[in-house]
C-alpha atoms as a PDB file:
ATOM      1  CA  UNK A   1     103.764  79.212  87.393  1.00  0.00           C
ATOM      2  CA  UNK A   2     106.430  80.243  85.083  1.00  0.00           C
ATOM      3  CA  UNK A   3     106.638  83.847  86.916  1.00  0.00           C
ATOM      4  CA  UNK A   4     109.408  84.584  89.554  1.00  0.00           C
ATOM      5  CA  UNK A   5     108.702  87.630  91.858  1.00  0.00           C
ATOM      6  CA  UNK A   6     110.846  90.564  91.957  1.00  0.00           C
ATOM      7  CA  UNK A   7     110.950  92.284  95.301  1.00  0.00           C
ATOM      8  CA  UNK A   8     112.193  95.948  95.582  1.00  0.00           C
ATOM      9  CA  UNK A   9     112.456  96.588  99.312  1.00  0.00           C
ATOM     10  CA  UNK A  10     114.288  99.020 101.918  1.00  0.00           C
ATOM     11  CA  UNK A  11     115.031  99.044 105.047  1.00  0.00           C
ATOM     12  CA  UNK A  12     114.269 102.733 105.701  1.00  0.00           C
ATOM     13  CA  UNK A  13     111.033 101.711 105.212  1.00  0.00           C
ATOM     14  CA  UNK A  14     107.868 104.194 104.644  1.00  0.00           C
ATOM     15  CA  UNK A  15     106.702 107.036 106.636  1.00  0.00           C
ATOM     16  CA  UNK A  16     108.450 105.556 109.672  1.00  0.00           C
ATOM     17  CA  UNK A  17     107.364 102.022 109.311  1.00  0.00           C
ATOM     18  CA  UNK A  18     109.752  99.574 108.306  1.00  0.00           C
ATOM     19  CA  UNK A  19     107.647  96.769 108.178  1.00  0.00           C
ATOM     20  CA  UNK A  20     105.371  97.095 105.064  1.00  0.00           C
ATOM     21  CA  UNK A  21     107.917  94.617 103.196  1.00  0.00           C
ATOM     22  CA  UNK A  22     106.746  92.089 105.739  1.00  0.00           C
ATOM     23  CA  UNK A  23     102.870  92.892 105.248  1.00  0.00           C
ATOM     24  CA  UNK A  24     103.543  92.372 101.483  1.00  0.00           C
ATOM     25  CA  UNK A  25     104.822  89.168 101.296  1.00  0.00           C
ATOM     26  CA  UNK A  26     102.596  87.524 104.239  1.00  0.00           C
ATOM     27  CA  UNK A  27      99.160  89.055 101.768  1.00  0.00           C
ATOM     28  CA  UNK A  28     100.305  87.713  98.494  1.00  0.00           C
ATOM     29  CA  UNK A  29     101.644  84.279 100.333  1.00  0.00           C
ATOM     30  CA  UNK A  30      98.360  84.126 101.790  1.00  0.00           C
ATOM     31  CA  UNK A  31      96.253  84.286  98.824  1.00  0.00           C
ATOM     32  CA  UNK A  32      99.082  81.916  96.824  1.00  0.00           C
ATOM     33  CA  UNK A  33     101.870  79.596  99.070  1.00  0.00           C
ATOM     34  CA  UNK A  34     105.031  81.652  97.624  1.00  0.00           C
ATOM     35  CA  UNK A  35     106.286  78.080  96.291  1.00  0.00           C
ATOM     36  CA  UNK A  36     103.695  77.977  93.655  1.00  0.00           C
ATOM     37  CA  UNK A  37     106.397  81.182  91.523  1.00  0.00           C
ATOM     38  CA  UNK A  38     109.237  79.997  90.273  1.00  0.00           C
ATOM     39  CA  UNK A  39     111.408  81.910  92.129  1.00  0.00           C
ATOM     40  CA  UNK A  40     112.085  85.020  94.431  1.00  0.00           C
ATOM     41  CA  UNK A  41     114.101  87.362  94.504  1.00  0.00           C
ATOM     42  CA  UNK A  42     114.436  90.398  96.387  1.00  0.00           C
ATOM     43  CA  UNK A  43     116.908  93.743  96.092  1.00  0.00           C
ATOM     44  CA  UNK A  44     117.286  94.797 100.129  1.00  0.00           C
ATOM     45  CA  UNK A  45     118.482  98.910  99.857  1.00  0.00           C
ATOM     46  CA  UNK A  46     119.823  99.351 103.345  1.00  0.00           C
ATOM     47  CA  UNK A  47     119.828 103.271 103.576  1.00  0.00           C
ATOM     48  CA  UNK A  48     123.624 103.316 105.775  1.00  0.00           C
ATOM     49  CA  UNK A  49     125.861 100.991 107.540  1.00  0.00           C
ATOM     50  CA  UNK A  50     124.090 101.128 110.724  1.00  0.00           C
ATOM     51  CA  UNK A  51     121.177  99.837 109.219  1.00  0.00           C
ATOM     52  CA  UNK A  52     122.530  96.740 107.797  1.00  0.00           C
ATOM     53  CA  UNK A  53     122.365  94.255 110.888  1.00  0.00           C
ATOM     54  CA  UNK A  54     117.954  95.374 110.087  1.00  0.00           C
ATOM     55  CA  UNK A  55     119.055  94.557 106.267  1.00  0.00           C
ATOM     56  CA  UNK A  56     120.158  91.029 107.353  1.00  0.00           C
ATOM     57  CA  UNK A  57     117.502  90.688 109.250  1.00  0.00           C
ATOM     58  CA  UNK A  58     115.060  91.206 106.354  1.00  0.00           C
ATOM     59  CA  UNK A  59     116.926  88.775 104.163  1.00  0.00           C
ATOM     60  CA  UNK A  60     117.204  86.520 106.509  1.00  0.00           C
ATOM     61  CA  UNK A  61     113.585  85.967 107.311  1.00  0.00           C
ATOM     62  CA  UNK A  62     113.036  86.165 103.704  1.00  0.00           C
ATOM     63  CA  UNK A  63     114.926  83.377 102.706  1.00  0.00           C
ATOM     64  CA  UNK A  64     114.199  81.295 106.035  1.00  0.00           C
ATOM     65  CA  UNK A  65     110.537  81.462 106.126  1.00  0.00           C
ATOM     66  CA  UNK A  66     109.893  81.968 102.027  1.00  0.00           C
ATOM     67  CA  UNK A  67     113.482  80.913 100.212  1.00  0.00           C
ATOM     68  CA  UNK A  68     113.925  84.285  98.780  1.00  0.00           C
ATOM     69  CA  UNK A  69     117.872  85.127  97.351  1.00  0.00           C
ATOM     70  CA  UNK A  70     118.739  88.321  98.372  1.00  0.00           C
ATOM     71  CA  UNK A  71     120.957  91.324  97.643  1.00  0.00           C
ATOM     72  CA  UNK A  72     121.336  93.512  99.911  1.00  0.00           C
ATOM     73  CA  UNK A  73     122.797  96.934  98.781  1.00  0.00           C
ATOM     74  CA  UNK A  74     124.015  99.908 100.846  1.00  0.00           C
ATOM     75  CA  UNK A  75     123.508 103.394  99.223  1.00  0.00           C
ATOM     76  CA  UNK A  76     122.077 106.705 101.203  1.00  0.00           C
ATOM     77  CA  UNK A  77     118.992 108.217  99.632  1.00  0.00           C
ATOM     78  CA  UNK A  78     116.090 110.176 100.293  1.00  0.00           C
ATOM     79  CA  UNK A  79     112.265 109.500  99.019  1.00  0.00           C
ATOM     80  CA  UNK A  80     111.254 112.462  96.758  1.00  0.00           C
ATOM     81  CA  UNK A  81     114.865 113.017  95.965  1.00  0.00           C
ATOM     82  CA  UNK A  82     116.982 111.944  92.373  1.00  0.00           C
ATOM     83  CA  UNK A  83     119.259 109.292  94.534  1.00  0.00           C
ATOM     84  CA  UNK A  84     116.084 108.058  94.753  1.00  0.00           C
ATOM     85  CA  UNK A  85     115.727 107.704  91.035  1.00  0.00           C
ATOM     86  CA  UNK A  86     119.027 107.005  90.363  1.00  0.00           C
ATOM     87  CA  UNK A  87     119.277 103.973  92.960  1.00  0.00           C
ATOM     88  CA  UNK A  88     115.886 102.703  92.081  1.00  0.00           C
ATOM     89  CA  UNK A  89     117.657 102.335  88.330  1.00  0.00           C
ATOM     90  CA  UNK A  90     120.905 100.597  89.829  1.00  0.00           C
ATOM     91  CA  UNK A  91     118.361  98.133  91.902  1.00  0.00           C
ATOM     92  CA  UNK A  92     116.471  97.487  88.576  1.00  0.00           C
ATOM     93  CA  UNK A  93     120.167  97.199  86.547  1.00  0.00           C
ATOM     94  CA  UNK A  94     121.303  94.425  89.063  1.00  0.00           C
ATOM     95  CA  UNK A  95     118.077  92.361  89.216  1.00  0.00           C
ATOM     96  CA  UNK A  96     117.338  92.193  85.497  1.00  0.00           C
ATOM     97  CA  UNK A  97     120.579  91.381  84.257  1.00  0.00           C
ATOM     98  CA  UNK A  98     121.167  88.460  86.991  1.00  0.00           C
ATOM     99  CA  UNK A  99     120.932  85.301  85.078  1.00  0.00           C
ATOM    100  CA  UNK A 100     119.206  83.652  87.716  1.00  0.00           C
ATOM    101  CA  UNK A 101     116.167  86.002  86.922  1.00  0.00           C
ATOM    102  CA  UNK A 102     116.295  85.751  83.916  1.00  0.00           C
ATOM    103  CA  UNK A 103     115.302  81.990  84.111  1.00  0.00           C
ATOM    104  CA  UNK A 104     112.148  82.835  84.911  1.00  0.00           C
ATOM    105  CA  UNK A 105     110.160  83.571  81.307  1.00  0.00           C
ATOM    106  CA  UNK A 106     107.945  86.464  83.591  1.00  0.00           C
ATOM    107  CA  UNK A 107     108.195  88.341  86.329  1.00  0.00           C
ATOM    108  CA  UNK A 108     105.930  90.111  89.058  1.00  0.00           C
ATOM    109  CA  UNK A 109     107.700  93.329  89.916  1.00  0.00           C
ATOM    110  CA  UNK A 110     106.334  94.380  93.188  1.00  0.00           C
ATOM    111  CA  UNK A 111     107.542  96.588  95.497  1.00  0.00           C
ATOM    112  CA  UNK A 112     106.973  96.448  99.171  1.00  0.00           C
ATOM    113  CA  UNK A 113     104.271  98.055 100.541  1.00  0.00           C
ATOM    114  CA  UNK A 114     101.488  96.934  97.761  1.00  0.00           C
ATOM    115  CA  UNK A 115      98.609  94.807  98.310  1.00  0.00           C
ATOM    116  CA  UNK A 116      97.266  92.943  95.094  1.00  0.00           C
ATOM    117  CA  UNK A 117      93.631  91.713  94.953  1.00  0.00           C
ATOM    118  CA  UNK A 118      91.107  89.920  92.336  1.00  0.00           C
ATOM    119  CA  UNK A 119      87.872  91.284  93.063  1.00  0.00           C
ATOM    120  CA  UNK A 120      86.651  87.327  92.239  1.00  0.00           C
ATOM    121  CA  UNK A 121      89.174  86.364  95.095  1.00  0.00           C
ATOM    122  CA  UNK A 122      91.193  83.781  92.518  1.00  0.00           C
ATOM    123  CA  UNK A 123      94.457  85.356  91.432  1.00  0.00           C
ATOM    124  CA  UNK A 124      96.024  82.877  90.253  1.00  0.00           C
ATOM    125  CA  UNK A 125      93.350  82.838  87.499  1.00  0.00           C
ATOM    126  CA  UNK A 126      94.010  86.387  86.903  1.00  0.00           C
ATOM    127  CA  UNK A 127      97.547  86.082  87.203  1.00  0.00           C
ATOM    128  CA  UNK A 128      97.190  83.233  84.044  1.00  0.00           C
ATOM    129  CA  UNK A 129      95.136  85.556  81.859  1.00  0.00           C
ATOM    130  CA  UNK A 130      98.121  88.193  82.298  1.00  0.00           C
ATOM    131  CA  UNK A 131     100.915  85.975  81.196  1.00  0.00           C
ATOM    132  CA  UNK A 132      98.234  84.579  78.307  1.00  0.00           C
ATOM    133  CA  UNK A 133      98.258  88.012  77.027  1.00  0.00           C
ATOM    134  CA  UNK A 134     101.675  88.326  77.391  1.00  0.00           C
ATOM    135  CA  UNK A 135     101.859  85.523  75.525  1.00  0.00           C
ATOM    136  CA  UNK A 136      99.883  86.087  73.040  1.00  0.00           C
ATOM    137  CA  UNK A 137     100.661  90.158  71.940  1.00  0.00           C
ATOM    138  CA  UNK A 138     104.198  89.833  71.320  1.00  0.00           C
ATOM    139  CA  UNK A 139     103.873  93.925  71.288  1.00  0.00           C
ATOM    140  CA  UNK A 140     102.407  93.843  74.810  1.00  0.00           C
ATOM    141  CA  UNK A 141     104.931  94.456  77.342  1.00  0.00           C
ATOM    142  CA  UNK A 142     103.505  94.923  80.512  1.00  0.00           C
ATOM    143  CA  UNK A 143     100.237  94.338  81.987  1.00  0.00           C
ATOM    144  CA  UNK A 144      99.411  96.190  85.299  1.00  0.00           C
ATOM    145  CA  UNK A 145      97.497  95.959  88.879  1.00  0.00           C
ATOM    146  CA  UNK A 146      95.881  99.270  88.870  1.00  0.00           C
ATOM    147  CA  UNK A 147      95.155 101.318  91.609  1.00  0.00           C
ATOM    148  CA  UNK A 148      92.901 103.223  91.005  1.00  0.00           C
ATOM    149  CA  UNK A 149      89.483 102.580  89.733  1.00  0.00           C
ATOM    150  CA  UNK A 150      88.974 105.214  86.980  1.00  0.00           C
ATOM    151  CA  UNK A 151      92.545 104.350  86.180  1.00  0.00           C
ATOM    152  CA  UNK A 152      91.142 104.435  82.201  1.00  0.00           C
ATOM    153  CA  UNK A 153      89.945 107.619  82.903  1.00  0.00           C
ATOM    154  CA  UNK A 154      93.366 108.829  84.668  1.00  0.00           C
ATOM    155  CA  UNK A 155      95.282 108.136  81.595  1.00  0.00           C
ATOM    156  CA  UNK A 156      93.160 109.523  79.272  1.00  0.00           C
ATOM    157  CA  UNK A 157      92.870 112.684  80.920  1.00  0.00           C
ATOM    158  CA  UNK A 158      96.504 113.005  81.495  1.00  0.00           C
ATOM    159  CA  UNK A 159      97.448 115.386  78.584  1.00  0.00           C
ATOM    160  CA  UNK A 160      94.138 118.075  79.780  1.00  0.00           C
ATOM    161  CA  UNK A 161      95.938 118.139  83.623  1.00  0.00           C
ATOM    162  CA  UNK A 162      99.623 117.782  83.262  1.00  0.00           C
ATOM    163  CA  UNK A 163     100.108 118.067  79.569  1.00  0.00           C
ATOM    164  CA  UNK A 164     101.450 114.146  79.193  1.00  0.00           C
ATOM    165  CA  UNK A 165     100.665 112.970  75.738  1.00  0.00           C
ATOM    166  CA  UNK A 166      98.727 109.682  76.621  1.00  0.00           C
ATOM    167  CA  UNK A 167      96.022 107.281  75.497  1.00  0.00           C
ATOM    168  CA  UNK A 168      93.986 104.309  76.892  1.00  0.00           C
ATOM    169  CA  UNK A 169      91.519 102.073  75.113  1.00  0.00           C
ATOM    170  CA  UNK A 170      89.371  99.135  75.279  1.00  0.00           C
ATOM    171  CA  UNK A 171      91.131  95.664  74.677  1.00  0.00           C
ATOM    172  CA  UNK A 172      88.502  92.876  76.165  1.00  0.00           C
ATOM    173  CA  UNK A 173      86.145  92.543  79.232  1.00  0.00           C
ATOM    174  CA  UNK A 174      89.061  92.128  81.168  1.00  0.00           C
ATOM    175  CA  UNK A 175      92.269  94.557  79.783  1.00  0.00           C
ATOM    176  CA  UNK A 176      92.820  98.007  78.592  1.00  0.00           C
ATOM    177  CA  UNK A 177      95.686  98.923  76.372  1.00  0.00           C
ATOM    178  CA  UNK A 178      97.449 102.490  77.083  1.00  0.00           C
ATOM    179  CA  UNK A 179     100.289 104.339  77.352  1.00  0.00           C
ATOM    180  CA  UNK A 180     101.117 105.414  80.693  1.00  0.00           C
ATOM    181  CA  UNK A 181     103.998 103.586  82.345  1.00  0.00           C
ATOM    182  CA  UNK A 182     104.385 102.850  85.772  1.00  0.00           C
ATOM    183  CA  UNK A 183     106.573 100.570  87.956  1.00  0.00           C
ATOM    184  CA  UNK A 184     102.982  99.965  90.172  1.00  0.00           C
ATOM    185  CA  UNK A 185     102.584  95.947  90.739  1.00  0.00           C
ATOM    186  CA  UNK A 186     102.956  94.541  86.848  1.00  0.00           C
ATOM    187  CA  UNK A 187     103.888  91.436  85.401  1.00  0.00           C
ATOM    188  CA  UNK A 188     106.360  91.634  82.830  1.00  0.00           C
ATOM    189  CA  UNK A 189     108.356  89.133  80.177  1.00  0.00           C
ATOM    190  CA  UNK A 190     111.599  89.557  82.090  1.00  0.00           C
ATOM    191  CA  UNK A 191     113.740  89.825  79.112  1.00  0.00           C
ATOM    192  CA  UNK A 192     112.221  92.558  78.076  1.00  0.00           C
ATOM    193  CA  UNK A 193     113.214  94.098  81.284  1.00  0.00           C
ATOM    194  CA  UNK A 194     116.896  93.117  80.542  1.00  0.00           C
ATOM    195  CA  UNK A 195     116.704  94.908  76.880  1.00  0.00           C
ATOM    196  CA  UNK A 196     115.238  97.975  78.377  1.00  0.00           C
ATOM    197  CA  UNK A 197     118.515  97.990  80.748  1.00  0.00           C
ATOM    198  CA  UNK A 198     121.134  97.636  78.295  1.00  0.00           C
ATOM    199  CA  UNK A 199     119.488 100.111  76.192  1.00  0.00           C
ATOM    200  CA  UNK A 200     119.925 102.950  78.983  1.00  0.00           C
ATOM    201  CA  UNK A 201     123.359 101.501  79.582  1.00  0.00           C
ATOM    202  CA  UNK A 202     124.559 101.853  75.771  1.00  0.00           C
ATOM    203  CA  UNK A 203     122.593 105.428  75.426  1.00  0.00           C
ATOM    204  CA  UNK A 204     122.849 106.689  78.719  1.00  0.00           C
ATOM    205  CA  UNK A 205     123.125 110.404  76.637  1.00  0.00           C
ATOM    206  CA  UNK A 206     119.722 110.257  75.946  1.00  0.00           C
ATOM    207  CA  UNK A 207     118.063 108.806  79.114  1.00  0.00           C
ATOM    208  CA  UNK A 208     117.698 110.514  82.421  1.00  0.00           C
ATOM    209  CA  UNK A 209     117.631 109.239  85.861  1.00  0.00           C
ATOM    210  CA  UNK A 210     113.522 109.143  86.839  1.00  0.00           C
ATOM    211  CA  UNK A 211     113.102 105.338  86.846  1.00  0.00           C
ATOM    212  CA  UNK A 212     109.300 105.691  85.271  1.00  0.00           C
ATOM    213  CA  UNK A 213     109.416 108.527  82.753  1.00  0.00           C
ATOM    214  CA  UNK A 214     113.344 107.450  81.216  1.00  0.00           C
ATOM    215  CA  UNK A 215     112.981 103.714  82.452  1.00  0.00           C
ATOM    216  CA  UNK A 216     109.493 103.469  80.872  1.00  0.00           C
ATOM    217  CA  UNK A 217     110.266 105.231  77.533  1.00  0.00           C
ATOM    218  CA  UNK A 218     113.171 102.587  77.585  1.00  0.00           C
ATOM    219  CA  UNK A 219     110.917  99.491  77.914  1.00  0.00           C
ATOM    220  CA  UNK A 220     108.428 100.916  75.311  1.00  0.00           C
ATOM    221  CA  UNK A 221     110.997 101.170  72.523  1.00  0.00           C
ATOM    222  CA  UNK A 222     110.879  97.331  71.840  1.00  0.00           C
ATOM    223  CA  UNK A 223     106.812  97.616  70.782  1.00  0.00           C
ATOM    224  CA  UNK A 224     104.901  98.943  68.531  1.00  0.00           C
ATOM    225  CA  UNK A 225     103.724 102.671  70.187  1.00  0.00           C
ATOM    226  CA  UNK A 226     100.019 101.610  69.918  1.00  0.00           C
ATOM    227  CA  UNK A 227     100.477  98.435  71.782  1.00  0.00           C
ATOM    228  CA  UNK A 228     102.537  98.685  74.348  1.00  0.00           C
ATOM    229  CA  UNK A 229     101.220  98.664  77.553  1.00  0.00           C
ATOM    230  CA  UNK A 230      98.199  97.137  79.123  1.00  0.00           C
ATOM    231  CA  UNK A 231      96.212  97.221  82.312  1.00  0.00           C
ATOM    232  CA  UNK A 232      93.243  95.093  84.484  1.00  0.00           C
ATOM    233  CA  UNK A 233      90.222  96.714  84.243  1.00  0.00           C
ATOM    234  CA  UNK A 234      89.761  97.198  88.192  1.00  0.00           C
ATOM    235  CA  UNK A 235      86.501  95.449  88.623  1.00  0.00           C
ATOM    236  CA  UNK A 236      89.122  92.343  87.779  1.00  0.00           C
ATOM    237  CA  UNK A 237      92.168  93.043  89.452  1.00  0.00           C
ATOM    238  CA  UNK A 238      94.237  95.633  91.210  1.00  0.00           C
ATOM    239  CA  UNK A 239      96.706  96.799  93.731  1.00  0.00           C
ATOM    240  CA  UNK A 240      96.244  99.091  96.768  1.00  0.00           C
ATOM    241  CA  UNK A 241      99.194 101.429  98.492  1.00  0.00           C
ATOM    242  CA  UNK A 242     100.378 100.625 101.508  1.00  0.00           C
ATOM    243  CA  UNK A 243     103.021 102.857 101.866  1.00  0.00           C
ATOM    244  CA  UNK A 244     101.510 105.467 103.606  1.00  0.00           C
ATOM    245  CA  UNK A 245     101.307 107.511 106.939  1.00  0.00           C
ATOM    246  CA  UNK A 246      99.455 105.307 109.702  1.00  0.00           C
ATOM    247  CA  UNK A 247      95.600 105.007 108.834  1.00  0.00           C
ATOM    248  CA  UNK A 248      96.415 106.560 105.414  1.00  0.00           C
ATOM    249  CA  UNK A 249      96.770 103.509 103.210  1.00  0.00           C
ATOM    250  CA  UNK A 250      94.275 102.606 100.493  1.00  0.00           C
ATOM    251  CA  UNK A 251      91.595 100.333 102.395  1.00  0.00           C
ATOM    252  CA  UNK A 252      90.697  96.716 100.772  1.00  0.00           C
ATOM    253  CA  UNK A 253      87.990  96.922  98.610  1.00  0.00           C
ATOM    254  CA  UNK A 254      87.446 100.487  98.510  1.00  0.00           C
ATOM    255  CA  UNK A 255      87.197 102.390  95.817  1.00  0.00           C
ATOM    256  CA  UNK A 256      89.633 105.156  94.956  1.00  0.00           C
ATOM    257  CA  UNK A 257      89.155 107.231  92.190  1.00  0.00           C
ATOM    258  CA  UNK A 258      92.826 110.070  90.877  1.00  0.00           C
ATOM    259  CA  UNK A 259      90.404 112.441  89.655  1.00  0.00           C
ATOM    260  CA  UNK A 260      88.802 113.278  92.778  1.00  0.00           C
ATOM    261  CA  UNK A 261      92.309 114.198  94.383  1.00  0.00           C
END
């Protein structure tokens, strides 16, 4: 497939479990051998210096058992905090402006404690009708892996609970179209991904540093407003959390709805 993966991974892991990256790769590998993308790559953030022998652990058994190139990047943060943001943005920076990357005509940015299902059991099919839309809506930038199943809904009813100005709307049986970005699993034309970069860098005045409100307005610039995003329709495909406290993730095949919460 013309589609390399992008891995964002840590080694301070989730909720006390550093081992989510592992359960990642082993589900998608398992549903398709690794070697059928055209390449991997995978940004390591290795939270302080006594973590790194873990870091090159993680790369190591990466690019042993799977051939992933690694980076592996040292930089103290804190989930729910901005060195969060602002080293999420420095890990996107460095992995969409490697050349190397941007081989690859598409990309699967995933990071690493998300499952990704078809509900027929073929992705690959479903992975082909995402880069065939890609393809074919040149002001179609992303197409997503929701997670949750009135993710239509969710958008639509976005401005009523949080006052975000957004839409979603019926493209075929087996996409919606919508403006609600989000760095959940998505396949994306990686050069767009580069443009969106060097935008921030060359304005970085008018961006902030939350990677999906500033980093999303960024990739939607380069489309048309009314056409810029797109989504599976969850009875197709879609992506379930992981990263969660112990018994807490999103269960396979269950349905989980954002307006209930």
């Amino acid at each position: 497939m013309p589609l390399a993966i992008a891995l964002f991974a840590t080694t301070k892991g989730h909720w006390g479990i550093n081992t989510r990256w592992r359960q990642t790769v082993n589900d998608l590998n398992s549903q398709i051998p690794l070697s059928n993308f055209s390449a991997l790559f995978s940004n390591i953030k290795v939270t302080n210096k006594e973590e790194l022998s873990f870091g090159n652990e993680m790369a190591e058994e990466l690019k042993s058992t799977y051939g992933f190139n690694n980076h592996l990047e040292v930089q103290d943060w804190k989930h729910f905090d901005v060195s969060h943001q602002v080293g999420y943005l420095s890990d996107i920076f460095r992995m969409y402006n490697n050349p190397k990357v941007l081989e690859s005509q598409y990309v699967l940015h995933l990071e690493d404690d998300w499952l990704i299902r078809a509900e027929d059991g073929d992705l690959i099919k479903w992975i082909n009708k995402a880069i065939d839309l890609l393809e074919k809506n040149p002001n179609i930038l992303q197409v997503r892996f929701p997670r949750f199943n009135d993710e239509f809904k969710r958008i639509n009813n976005l401005k009523e609970r949080h006052g975000i100005d957004t839409y979603s709307r019926h493209h075929d049986d087996d996409f919606f179209v919508h403006s609600d970005f989000s760095l959940n699993p998505s396949i994306f034309r990686t050069r767009d991904l580069r443009n969106a970069t060097l935008l921030i860098i060359k304005n970085q005045n008018s961006f902030g540093p939350h990677v999906e409100h500033d980093f999303g307005r960024a990739v939607k610039y380069f489309s048309n407003p009314q056409e810029s995003l797109s989504c599976f329709y969850p009875n197709k495909a879609r992506s379930y959390h992981i990263g969660s406290l112990l018994n807490e993730e999103d269960k396979i095949g269950l349905e989980l709805n954002a307006l209930d919460n």
